[in-house]
PDB file of N, CA and C in Angstrom:
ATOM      1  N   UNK A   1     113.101 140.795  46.199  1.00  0.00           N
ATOM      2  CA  UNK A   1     112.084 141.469  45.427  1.00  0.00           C
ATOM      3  C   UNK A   1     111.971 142.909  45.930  1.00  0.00           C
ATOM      4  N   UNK A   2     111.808 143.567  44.678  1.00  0.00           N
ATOM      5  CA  UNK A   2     111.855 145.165  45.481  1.00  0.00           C
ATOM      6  C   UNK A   2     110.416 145.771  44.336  1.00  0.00           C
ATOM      7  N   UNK A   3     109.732 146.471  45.051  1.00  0.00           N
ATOM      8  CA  UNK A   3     108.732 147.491  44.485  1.00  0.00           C
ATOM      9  C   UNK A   3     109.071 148.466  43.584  1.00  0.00           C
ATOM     10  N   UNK A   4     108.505 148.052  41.901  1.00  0.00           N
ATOM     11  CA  UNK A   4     108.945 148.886  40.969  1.00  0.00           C
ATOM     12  C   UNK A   4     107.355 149.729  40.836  1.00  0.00           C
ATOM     13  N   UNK A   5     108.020 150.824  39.630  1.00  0.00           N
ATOM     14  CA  UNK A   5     107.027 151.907  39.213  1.00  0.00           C
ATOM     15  C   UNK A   5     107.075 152.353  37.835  1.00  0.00           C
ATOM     16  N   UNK A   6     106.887 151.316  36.974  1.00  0.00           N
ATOM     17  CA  UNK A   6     106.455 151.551  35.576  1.00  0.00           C
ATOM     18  C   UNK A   6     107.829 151.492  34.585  1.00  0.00           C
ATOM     19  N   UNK A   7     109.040 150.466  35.397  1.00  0.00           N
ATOM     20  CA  UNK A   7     110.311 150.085  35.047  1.00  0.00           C
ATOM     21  C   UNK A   7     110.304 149.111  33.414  1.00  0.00           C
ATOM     22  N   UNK A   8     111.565 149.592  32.602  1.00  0.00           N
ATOM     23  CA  UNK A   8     111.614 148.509  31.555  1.00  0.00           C
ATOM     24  C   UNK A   8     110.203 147.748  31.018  1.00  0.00           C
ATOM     25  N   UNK A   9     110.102 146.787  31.508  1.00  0.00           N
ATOM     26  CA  UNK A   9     109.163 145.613  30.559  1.00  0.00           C
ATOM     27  C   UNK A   9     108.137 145.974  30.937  1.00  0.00           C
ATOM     28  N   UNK A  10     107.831 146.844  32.332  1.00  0.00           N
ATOM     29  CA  UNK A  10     106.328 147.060  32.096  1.00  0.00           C
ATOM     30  C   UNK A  10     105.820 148.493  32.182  1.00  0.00           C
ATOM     31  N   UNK A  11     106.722 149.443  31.022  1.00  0.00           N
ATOM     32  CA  UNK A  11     106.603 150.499  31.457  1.00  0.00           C
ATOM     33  C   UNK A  11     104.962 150.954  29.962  1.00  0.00           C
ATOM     34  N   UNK A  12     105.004 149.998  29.609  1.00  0.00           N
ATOM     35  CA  UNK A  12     103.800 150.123  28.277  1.00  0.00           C
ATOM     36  C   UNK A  12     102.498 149.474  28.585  1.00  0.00           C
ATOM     37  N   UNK A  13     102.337 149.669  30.051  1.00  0.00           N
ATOM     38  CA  UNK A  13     100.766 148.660  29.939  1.00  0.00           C
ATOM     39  C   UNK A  13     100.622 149.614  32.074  1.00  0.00           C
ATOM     40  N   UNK A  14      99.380 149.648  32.102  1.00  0.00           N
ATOM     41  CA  UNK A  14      98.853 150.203  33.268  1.00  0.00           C
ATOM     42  C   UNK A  14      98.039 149.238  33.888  1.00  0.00           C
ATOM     43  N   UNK A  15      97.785 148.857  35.148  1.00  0.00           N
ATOM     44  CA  UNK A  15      97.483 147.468  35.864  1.00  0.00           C
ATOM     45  C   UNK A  15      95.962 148.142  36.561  1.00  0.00           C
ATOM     46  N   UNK A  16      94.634 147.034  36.660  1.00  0.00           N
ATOM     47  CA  UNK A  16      93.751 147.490  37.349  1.00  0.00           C
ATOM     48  C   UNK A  16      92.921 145.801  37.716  1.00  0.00           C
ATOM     49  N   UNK A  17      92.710 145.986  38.755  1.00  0.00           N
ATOM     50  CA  UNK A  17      92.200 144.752  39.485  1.00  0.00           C
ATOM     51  C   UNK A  17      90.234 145.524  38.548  1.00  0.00           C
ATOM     52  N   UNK A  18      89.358 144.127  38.032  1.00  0.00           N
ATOM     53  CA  UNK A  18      88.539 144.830  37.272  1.00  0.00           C
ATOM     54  C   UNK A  18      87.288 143.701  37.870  1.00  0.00           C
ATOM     55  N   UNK A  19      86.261 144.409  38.502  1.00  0.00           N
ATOM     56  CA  UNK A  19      84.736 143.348  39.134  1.00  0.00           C
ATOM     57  C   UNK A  19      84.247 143.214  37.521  1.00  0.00           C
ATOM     58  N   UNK A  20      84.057 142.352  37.394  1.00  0.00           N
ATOM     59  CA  UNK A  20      82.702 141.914  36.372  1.00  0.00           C
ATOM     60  C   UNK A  20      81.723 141.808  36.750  1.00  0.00           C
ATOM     61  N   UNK A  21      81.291 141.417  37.725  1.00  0.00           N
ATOM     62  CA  UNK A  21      79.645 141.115  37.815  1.00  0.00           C
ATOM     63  C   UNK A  21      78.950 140.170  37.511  1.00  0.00           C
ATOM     64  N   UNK A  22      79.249 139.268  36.654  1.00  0.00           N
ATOM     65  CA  UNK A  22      79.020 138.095  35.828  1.00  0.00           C
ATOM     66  C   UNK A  22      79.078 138.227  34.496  1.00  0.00           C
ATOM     67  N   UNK A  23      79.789 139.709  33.868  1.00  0.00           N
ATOM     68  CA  UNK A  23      79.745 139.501  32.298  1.00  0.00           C
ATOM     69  C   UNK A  23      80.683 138.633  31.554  1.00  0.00           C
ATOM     70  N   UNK A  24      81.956 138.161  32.573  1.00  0.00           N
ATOM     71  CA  UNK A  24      82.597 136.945  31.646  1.00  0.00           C
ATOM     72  C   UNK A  24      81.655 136.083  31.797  1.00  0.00           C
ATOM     73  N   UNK A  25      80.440 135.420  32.605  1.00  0.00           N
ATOM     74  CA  UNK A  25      80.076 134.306  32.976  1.00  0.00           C
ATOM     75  C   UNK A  25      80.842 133.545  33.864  1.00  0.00           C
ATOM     76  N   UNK A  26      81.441 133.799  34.272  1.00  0.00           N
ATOM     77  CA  UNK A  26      82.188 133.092  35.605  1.00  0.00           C
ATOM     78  C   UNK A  26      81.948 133.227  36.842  1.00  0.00           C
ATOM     79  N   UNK A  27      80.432 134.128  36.861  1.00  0.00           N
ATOM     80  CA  UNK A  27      80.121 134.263  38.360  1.00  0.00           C
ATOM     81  C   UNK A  27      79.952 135.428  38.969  1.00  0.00           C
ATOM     82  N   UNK A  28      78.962 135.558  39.557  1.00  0.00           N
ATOM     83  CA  UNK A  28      78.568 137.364  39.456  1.00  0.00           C
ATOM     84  C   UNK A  28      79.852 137.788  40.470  1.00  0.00           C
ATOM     85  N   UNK A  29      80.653 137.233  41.172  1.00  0.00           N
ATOM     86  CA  UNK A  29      81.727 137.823  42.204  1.00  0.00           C
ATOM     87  C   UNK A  29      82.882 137.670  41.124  1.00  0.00           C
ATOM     88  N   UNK A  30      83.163 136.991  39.937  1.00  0.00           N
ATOM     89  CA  UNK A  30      84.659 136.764  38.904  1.00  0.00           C
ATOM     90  C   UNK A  30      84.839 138.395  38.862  1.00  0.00           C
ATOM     91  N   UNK A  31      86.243 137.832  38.676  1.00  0.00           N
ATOM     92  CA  UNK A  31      87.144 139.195  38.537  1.00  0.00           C
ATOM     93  C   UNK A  31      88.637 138.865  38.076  1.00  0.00           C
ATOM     94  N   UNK A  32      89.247 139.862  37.408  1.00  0.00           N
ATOM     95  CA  UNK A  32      90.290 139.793  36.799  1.00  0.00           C
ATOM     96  C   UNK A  32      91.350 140.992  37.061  1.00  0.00           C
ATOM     97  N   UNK A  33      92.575 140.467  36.896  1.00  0.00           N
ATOM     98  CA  UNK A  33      93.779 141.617  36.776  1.00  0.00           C
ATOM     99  C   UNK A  33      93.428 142.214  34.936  1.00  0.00           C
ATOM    100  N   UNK A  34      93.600 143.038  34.783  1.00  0.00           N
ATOM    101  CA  UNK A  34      93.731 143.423  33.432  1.00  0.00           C
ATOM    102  C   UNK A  34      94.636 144.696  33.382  1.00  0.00           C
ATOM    103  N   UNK A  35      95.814 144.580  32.291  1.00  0.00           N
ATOM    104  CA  UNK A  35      96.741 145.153  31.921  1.00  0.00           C
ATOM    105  C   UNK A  35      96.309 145.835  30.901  1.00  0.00           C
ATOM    106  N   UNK A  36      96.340 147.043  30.858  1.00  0.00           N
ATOM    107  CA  UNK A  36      95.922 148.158  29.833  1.00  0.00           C
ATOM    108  C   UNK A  36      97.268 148.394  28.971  1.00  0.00           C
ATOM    109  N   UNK A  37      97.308 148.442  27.309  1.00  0.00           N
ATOM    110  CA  UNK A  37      98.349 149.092  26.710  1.00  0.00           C
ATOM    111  C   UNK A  37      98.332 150.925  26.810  1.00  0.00           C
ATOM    112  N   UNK A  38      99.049 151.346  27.319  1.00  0.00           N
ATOM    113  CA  UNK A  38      99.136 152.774  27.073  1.00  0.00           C
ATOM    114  C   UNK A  38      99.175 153.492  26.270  1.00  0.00           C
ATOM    115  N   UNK A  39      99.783 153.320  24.906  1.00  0.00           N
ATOM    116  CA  UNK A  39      99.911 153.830  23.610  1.00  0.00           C
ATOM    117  C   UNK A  39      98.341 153.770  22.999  1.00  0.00           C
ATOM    118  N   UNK A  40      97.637 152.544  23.187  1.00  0.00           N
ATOM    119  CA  UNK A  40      96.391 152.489  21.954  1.00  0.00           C
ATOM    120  C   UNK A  40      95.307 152.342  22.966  1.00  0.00           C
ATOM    121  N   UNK A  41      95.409 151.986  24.604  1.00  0.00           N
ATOM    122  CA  UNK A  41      93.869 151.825  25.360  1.00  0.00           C
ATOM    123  C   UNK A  41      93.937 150.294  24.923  1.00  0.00           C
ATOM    124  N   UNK A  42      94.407 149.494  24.672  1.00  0.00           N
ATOM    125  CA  UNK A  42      94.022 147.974  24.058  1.00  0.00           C
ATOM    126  C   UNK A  42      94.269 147.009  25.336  1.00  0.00           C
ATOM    127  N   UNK A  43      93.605 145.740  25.608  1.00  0.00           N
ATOM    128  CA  UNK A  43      93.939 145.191  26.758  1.00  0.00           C
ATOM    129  C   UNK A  43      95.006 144.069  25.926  1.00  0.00           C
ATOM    130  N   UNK A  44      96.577 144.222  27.075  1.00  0.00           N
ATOM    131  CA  UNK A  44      97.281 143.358  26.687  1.00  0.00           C
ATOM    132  C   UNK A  44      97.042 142.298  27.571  1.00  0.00           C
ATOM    133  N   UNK A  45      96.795 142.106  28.320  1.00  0.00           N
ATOM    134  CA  UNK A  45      96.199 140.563  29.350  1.00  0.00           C
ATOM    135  C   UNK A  45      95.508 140.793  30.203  1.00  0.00           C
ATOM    136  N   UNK A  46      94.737 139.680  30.778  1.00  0.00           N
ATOM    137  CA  UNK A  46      94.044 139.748  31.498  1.00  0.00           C
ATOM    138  C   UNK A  46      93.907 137.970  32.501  1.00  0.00           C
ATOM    139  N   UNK A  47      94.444 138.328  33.782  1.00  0.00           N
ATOM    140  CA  UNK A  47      94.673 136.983  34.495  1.00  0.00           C
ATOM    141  C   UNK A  47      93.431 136.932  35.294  1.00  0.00           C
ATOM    142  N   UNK A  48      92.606 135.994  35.260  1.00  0.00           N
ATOM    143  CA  UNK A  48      91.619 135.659  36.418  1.00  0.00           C
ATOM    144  C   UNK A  48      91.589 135.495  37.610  1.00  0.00           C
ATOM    145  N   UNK A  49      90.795 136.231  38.490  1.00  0.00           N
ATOM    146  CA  UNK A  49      90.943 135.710  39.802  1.00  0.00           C
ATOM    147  C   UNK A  49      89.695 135.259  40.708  1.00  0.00           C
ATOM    148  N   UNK A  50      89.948 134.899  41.436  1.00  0.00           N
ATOM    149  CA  UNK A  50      88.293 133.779  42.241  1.00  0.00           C
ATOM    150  C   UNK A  50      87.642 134.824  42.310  1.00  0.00           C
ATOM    151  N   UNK A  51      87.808 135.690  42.918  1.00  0.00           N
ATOM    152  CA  UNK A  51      86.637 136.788  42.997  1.00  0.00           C
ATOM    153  C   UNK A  51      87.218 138.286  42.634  1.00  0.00           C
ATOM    154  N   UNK A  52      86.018 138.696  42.584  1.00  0.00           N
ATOM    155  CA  UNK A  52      86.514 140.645  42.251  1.00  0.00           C
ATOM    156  C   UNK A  52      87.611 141.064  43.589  1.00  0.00           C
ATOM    157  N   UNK A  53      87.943 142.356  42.754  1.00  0.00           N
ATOM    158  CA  UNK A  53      89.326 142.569  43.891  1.00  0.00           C
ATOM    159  C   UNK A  53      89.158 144.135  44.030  1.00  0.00           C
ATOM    160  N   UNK A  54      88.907 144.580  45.296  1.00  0.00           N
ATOM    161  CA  UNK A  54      88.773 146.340  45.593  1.00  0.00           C
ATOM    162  C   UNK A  54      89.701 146.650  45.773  1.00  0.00           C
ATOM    163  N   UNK A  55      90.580 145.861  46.593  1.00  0.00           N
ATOM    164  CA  UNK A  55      92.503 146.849  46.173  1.00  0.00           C
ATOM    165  C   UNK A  55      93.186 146.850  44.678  1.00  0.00           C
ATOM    166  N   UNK A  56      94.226 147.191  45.288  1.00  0.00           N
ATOM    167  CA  UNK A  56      95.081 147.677  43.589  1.00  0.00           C
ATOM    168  C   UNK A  56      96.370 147.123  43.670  1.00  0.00           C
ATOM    169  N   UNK A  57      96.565 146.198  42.706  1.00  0.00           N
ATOM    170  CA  UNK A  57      97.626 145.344  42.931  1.00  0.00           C
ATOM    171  C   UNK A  57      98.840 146.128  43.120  1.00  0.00           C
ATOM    172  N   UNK A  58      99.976 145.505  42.979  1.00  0.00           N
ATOM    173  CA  UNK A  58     101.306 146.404  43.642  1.00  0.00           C
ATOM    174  C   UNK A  58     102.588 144.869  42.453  1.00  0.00           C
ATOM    175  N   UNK A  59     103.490 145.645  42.044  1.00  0.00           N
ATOM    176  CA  UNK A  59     104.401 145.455  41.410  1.00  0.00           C
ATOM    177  C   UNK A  59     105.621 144.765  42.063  1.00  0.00           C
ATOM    178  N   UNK A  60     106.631 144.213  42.033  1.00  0.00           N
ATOM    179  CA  UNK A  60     107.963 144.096  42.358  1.00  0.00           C
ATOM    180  C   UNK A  60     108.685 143.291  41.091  1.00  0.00           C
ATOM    181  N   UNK A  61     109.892 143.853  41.314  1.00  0.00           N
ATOM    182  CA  UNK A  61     110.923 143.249  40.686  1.00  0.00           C
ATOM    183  C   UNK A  61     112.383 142.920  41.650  1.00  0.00           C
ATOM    184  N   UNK A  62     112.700 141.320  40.711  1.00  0.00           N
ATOM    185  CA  UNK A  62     113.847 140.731  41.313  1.00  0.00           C
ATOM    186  C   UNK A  62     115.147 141.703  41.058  1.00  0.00           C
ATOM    187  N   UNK A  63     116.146 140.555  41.348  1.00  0.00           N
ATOM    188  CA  UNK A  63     117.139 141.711  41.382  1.00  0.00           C
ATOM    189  C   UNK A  63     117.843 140.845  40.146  1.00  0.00           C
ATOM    190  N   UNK A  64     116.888 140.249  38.972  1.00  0.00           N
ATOM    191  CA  UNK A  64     117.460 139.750  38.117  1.00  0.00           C
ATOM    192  C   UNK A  64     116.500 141.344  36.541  1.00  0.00           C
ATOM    193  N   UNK A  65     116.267 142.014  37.572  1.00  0.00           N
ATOM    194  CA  UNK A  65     114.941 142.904  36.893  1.00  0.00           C
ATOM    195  C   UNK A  65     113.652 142.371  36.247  1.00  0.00           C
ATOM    196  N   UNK A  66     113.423 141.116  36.495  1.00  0.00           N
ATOM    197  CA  UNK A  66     112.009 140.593  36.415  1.00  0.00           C
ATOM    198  C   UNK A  66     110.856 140.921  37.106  1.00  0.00           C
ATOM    199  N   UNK A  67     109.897 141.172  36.385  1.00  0.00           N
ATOM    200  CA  UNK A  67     108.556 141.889  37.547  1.00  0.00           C
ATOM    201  C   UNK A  67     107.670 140.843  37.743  1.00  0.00           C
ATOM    202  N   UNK A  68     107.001 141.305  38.872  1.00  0.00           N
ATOM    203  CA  UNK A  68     105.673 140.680  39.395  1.00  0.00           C
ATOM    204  C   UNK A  68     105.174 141.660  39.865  1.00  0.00           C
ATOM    205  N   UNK A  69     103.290 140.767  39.905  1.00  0.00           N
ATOM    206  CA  UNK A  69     102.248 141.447  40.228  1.00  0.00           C
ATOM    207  C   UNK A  69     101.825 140.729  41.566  1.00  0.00           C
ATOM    208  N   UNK A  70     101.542 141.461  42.630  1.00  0.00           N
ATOM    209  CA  UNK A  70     100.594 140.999  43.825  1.00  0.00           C
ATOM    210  C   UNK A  70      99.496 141.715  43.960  1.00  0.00           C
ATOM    211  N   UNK A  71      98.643 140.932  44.069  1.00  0.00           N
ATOM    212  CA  UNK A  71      97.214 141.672  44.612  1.00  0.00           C
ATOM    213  C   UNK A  71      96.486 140.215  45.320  1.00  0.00           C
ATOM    214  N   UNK A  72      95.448 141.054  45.442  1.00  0.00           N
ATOM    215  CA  UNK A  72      94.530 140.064  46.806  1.00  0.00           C
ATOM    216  C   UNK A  72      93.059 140.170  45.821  1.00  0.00           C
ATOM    217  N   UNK A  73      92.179 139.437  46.329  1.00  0.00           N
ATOM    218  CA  UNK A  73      90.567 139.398  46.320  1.00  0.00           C
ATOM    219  C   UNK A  73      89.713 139.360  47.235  1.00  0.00           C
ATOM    220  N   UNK A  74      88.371 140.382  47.095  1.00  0.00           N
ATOM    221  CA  UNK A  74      87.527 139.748  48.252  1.00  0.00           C
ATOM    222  C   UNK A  74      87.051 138.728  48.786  1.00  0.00           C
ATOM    223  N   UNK A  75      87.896 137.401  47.907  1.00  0.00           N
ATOM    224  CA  UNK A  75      87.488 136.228  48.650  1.00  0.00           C
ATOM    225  C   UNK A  75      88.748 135.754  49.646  1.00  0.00           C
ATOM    226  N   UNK A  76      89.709 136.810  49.819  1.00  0.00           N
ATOM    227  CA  UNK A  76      90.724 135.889  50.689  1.00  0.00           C
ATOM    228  C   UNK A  76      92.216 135.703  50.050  1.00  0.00           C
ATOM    229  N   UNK A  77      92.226 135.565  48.397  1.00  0.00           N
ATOM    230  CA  UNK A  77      93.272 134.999  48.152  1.00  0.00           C
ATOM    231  C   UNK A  77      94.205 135.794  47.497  1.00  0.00           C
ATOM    232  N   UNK A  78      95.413 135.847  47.457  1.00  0.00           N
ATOM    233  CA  UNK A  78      96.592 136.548  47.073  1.00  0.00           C
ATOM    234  C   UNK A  78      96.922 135.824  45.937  1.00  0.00           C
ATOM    235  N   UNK A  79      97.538 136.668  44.594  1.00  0.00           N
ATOM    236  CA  UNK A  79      98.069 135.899  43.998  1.00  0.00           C
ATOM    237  C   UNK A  79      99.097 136.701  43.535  1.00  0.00           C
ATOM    238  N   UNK A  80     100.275 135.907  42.942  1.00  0.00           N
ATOM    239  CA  UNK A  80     101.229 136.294  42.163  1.00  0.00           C
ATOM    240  C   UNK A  80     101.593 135.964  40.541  1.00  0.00           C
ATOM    241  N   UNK A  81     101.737 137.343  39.772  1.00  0.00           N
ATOM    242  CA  UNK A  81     101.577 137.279  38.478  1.00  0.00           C
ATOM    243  C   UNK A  81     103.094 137.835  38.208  1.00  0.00           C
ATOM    244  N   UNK A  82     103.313 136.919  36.678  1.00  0.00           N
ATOM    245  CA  UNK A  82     104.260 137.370  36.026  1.00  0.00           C
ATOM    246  C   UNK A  82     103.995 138.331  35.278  1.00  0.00           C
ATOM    247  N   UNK A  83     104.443 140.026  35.667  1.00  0.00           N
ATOM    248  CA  UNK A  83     104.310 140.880  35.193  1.00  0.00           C
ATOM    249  C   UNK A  83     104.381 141.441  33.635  1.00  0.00           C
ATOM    250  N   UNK A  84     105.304 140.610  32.909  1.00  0.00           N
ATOM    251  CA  UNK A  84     105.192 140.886  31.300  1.00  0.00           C
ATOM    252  C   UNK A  84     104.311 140.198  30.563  1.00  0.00           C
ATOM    253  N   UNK A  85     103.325 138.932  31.257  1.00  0.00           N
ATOM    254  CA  UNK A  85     102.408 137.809  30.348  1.00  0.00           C
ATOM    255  C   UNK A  85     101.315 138.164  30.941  1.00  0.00           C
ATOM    256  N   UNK A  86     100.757 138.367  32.212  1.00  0.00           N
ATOM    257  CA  UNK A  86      99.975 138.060  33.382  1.00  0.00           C
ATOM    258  C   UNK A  86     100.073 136.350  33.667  1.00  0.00           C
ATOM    259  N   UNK A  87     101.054 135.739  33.432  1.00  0.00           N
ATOM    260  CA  UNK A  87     100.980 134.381  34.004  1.00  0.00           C
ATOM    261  C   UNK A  87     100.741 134.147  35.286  1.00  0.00           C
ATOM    262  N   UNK A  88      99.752 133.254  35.692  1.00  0.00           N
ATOM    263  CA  UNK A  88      99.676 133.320  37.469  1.00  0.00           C
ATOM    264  C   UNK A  88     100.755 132.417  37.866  1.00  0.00           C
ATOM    265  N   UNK A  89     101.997 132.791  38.787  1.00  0.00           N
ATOM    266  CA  UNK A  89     102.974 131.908  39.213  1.00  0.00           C
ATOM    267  C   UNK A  89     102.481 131.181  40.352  1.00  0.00           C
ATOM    268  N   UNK A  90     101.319 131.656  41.585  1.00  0.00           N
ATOM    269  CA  UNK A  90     101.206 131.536  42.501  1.00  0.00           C
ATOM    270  C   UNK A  90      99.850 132.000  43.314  1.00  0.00           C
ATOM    271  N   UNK A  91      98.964 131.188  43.826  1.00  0.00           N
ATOM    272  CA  UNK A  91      97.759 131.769  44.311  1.00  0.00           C
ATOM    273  C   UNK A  91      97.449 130.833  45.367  1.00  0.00           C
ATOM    274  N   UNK A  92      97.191 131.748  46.592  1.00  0.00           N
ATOM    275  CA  UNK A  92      96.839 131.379  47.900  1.00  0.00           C
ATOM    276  C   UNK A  92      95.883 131.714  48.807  1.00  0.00           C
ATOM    277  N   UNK A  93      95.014 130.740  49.629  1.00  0.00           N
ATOM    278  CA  UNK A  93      93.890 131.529  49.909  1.00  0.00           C
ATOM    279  C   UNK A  93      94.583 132.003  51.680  1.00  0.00           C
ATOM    280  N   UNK A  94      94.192 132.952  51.884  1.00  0.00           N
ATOM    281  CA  UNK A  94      95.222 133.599  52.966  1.00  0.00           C
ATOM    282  C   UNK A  94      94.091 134.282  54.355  1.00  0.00           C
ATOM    283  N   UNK A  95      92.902 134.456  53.872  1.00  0.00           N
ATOM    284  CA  UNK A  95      91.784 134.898  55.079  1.00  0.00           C
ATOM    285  C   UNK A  95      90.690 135.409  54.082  1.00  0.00           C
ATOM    286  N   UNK A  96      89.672 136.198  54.950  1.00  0.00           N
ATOM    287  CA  UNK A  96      88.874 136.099  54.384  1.00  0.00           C
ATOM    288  C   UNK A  96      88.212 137.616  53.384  1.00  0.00           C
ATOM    289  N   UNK A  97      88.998 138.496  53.304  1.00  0.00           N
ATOM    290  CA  UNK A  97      88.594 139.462  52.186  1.00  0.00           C
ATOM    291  C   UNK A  97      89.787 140.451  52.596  1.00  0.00           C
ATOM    292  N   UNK A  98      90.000 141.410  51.400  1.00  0.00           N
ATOM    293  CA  UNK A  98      91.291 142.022  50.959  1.00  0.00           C
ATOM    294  C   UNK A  98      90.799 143.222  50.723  1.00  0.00           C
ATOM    295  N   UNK A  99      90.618 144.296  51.781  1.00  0.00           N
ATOM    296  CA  UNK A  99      89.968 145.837  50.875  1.00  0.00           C
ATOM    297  C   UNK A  99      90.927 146.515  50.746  1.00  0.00           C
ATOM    298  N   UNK A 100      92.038 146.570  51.509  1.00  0.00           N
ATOM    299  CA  UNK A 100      93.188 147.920  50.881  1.00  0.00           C
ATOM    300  C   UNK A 100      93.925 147.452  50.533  1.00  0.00           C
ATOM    301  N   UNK A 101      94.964 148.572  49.727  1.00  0.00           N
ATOM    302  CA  UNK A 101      96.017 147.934  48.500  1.00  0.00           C
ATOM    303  C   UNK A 101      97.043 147.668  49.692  1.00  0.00           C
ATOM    304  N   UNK A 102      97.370 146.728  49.202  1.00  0.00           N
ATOM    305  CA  UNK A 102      99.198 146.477  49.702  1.00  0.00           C
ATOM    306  C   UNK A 102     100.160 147.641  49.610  1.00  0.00           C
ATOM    307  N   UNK A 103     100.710 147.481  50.713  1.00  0.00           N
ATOM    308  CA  UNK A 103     102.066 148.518  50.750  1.00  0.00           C
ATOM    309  C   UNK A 103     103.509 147.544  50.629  1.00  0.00           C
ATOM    310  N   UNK A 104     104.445 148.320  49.929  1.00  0.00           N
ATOM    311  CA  UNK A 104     106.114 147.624  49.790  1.00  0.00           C
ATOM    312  C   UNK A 104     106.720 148.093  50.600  1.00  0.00           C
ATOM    313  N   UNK A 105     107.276 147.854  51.660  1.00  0.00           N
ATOM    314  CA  UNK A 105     108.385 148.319  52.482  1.00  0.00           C
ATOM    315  C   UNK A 105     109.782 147.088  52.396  1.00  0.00           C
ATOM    316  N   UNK A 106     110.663 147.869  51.776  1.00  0.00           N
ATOM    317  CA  UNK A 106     112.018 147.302  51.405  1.00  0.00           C
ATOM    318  C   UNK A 106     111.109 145.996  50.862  1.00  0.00           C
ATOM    319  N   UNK A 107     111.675 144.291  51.162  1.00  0.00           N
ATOM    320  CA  UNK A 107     111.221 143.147  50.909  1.00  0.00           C
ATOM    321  C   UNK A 107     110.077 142.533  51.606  1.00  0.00           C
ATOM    322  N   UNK A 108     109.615 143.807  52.644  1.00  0.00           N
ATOM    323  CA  UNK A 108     107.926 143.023  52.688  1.00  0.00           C
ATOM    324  C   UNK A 108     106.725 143.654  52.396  1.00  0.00           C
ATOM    325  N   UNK A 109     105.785 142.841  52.363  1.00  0.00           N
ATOM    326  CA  UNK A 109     104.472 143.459  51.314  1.00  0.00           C
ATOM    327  C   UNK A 109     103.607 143.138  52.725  1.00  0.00           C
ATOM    328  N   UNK A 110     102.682 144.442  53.076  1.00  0.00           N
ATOM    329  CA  UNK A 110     101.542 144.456  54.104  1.00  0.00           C
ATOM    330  C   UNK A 110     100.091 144.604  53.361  1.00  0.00           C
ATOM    331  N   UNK A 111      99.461 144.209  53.547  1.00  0.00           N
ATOM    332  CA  UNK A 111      97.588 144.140  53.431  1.00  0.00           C
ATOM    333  C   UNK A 111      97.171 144.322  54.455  1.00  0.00           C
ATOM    334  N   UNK A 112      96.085 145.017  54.108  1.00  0.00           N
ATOM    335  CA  UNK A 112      94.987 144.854  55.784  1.00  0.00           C
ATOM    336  C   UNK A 112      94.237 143.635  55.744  1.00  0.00           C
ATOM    337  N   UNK A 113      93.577 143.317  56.081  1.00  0.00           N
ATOM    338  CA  UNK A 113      92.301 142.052  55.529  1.00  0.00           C
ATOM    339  C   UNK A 113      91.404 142.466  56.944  1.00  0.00           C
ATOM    340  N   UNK A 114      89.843 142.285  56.069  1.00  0.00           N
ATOM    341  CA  UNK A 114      88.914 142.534  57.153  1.00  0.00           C
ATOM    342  C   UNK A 114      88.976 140.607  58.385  1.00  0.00           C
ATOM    343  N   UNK A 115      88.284 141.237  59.622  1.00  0.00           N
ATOM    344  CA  UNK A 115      88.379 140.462  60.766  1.00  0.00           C
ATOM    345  C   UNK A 115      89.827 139.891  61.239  1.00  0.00           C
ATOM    346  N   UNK A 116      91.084 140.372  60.187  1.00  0.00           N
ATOM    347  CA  UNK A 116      92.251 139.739  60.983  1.00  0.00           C
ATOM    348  C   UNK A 116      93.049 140.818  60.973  1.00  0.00           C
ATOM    349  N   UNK A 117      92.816 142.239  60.522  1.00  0.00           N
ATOM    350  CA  UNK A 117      93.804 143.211  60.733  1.00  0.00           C
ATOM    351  C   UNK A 117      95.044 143.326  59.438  1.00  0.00           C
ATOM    352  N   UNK A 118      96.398 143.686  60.098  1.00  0.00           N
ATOM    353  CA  UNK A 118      97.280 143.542  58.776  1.00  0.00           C
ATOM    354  C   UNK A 118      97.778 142.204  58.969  1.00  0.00           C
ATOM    355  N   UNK A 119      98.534 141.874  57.789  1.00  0.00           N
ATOM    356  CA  UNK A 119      99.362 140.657  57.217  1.00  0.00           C
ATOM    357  C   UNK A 119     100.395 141.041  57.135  1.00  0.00           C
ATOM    358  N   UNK A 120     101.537 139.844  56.849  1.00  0.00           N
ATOM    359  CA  UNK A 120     102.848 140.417  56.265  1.00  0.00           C
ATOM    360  C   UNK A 120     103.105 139.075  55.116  1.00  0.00           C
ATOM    361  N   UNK A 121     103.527 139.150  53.973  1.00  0.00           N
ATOM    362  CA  UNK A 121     103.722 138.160  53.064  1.00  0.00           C
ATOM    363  C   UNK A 121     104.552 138.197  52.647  1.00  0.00           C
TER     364      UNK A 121
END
């Protein structure tokens, strides 16, 4: 997996980790990935996550050129999205809150997380 930047399939939609507050009703901490279309402002998906998320997810693609999405939440958990649907492939609860964005270096992805410092995933 390598860290892309607005490559092929997802070069028409802009990514933002988004707090609700409780306006889906899912809980005043719910929160979602939501994929913005670029051409019209229209939301092309939007994947749920346990709680709101203050970092900013981060991209990769295989070396088959398929993308994914990683990001974290302030409750702990990481997940992984299929970058052209928002399908969640993968979600893990990993510690206990996620404030800065992930960095890509070559094939590994770092987070900070509060009380345990950085990660490597």
């Amino acid at each position: 997996m390598y860290p892309f930047v607005r490559q092929r399939r997802c070069e028409r939609v802009n990514l933002a980790n988004i707090c609700r507050n409780g306006a889906d009703g899912k809980g005043k901490s719910s929160g979602q990935l939501v994929a913005f279309n670029t051409t019209d402002g229209k939301i092309a998906y939007t994947t749920r996550l346990n709680q709101f998320a203050w970092s900013s997810p981060i991209g990769y693609m295989n070396e088959k050129g398929e993308q994914f999405i990683f990001t974290g939440d302030s409750g702990g958990t990481v997940y992984l999205i299929r970058a052209k649907n928002g399908e969640l492939l993968y979600k893990h609860h990993v510690a206990s809150n996620f404030e800065s964005s992930p960095i890509a270096v070559a094939i590994l992805l770092l987070s900070g997380l509060v009380r345990m410092g950085f990660t490597s995933l």
